[in-house]
N, C-alpha and C. Protein backbone atom coordinates (compact mmCIF):
# COMPACT_ATOMS: atom_id res chain seq x y z
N UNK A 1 92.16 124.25 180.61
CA UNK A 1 93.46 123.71 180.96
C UNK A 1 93.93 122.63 179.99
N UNK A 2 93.14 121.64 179.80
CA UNK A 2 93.50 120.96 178.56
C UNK A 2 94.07 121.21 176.87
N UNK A 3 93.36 122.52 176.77
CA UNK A 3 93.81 122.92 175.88
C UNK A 3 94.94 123.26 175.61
N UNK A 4 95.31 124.20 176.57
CA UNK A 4 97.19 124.59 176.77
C UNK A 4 97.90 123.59 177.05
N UNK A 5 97.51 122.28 177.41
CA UNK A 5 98.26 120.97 177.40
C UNK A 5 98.71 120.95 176.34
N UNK A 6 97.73 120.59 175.55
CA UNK A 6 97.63 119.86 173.89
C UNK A 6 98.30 120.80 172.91
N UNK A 7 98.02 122.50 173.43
CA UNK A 7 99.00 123.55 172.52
C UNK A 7 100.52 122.96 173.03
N UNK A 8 100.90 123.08 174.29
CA UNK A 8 102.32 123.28 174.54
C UNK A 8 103.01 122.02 174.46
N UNK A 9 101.96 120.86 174.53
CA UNK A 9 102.84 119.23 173.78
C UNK A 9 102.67 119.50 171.61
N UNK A 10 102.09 119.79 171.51
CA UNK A 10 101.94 120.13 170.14
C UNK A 10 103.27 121.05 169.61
N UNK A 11 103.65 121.64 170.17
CA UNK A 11 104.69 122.50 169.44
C UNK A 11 105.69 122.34 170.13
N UNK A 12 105.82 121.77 171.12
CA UNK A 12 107.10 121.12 172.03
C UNK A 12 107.51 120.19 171.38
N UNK A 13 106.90 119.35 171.39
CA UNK A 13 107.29 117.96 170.21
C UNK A 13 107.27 118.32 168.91
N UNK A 14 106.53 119.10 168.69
CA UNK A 14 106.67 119.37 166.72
C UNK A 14 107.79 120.20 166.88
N UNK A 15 109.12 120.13 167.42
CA UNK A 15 110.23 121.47 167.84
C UNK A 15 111.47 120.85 167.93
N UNK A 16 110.87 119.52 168.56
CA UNK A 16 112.16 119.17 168.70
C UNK A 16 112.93 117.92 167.82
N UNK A 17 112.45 117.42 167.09
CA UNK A 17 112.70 116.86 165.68
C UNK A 17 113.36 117.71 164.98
N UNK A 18 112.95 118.99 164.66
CA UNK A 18 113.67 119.59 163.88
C UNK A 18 114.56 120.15 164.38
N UNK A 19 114.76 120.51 165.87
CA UNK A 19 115.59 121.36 166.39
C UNK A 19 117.34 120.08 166.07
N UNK A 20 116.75 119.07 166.50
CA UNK A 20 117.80 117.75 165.87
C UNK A 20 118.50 117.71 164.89
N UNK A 21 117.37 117.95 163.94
CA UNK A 21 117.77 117.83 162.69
C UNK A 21 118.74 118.73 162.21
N UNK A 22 118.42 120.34 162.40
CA UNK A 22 119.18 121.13 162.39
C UNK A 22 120.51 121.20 162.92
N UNK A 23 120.56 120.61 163.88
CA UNK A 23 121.90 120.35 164.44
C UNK A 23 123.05 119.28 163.94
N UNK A 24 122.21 118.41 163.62
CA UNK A 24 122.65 117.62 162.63
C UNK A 24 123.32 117.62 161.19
N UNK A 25 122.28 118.49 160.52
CA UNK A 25 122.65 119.46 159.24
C UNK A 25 124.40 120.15 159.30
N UNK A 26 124.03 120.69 160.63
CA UNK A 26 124.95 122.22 160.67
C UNK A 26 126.23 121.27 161.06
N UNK A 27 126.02 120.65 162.19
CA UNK A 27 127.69 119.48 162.29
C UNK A 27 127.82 118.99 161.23
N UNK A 28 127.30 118.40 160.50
CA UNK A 28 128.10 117.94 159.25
C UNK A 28 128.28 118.30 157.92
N UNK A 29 127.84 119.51 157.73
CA UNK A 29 128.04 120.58 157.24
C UNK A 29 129.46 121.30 157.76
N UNK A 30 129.68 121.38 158.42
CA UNK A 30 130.43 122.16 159.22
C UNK A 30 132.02 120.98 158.87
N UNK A 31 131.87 119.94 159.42
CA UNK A 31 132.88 118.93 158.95
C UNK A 31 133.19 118.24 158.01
N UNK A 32 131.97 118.54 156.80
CA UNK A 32 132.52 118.70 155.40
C UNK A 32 133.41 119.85 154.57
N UNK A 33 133.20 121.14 155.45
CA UNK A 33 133.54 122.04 154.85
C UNK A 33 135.24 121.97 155.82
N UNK A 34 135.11 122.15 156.35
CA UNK A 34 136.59 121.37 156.88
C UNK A 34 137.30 120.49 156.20
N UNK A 35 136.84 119.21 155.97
CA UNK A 35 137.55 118.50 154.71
C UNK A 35 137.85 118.93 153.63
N UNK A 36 137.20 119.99 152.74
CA UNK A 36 137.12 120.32 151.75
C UNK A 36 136.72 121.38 151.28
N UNK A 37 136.95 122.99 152.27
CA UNK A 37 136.80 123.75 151.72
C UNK A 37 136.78 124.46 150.45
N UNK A 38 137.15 123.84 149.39
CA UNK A 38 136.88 124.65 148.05
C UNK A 38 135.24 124.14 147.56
N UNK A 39 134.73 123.50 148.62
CA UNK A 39 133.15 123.15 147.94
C UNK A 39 132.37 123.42 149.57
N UNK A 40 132.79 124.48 149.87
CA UNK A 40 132.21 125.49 150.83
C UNK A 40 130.88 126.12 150.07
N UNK A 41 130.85 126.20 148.94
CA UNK A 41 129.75 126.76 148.69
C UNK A 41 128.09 126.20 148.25
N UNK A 42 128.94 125.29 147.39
CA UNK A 42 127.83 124.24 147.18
C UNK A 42 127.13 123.31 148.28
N UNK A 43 128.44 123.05 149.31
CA UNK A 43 127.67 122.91 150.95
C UNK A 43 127.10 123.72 151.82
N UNK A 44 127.28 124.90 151.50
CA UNK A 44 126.59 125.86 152.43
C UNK A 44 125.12 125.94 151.69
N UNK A 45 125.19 125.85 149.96
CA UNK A 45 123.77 125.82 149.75
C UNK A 45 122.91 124.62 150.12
N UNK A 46 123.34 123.39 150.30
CA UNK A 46 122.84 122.15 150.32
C UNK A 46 122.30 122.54 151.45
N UNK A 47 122.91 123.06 152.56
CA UNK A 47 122.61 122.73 154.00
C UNK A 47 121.69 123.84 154.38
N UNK A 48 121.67 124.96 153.88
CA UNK A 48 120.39 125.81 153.72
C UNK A 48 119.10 125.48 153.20
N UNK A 49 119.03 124.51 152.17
CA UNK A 49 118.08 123.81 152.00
C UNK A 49 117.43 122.58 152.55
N UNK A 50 118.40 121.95 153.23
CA UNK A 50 118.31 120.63 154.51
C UNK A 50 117.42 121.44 155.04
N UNK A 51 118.17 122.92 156.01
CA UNK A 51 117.49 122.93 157.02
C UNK A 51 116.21 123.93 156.94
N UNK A 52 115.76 124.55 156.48
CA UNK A 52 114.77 124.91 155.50
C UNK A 52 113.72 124.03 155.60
N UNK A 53 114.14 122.63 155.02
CA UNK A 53 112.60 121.41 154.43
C UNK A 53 112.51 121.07 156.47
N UNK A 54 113.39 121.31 157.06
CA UNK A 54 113.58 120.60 158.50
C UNK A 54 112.56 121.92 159.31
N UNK A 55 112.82 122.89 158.79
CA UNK A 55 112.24 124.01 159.99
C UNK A 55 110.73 123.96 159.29
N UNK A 56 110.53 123.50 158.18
CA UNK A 56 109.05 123.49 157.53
C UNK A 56 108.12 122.27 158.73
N UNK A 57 108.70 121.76 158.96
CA UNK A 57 107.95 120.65 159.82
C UNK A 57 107.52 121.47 161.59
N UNK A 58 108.56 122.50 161.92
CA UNK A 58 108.14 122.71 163.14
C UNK A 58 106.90 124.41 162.91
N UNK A 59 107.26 124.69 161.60
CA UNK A 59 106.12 125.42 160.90
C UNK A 59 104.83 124.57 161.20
N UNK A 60 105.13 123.46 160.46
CA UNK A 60 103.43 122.67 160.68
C UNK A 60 102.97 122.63 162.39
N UNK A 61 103.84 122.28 162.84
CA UNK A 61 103.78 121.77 164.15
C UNK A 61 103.27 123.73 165.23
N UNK A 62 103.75 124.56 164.47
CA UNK A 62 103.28 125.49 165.28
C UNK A 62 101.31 126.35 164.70
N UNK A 63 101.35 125.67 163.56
CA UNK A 63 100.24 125.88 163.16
C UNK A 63 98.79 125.20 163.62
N UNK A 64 98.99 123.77 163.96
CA UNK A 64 98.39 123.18 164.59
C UNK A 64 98.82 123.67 166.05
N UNK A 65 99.42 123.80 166.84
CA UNK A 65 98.96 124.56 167.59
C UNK A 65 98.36 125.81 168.05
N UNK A 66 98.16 126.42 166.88
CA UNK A 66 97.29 127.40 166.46
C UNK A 66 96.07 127.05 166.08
N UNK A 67 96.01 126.06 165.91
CA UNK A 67 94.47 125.65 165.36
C UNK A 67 93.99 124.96 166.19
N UNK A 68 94.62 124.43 167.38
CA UNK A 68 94.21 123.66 168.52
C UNK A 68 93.55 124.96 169.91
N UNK A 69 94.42 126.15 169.48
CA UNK A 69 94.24 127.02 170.74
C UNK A 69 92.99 127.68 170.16
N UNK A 70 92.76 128.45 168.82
CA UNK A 70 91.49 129.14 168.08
C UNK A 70 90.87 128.25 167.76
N UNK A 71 90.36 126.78 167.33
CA UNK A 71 89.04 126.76 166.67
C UNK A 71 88.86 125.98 167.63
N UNK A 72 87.40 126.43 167.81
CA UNK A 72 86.65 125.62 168.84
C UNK A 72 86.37 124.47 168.73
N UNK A 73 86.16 123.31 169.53
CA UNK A 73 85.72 121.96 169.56
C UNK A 73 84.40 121.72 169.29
N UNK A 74 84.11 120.80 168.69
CA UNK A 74 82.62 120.36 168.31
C UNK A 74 82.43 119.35 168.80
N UNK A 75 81.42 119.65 169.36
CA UNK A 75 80.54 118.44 170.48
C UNK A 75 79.89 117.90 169.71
């Protein structure tokens, strides 16, 4: 039982930082390109790469919970 604690706070919290972030990205992204659509493109690449380095973190965060549920504990 502990274990599925520590998996489902592990990737719950490693989820929701980025889930933020992303949202964050995309609104103001979104209201730059509004101001200034003729650099729609160069913002759409920026913000693909924001959120990219942002979803890499809930990558980590689901890996360790992979490594929390398979490798066994040492006593």
């Amino acid at each position: 039982m502990p274990v599925q604690v520590a998996v489902g706070l592990a990737i719950g919290l490693g989820a929701i930082g980025p889930g933020i972030g992303i949202g964050l990205i995309g609104g103001q992204a979104a209201s730059a390109i509004g101001r200034n659509p003729e650099a729609a493109p160069l913002i759409q690449t920026n913000m693909i790469l924001a959120i990219v380095f942002a979803e890499a973190v809930a990558i980590y965060a689901l890996v360790v919970a992979l490594l929390i549920m398979f490798v066994p504990a040492v006593h």
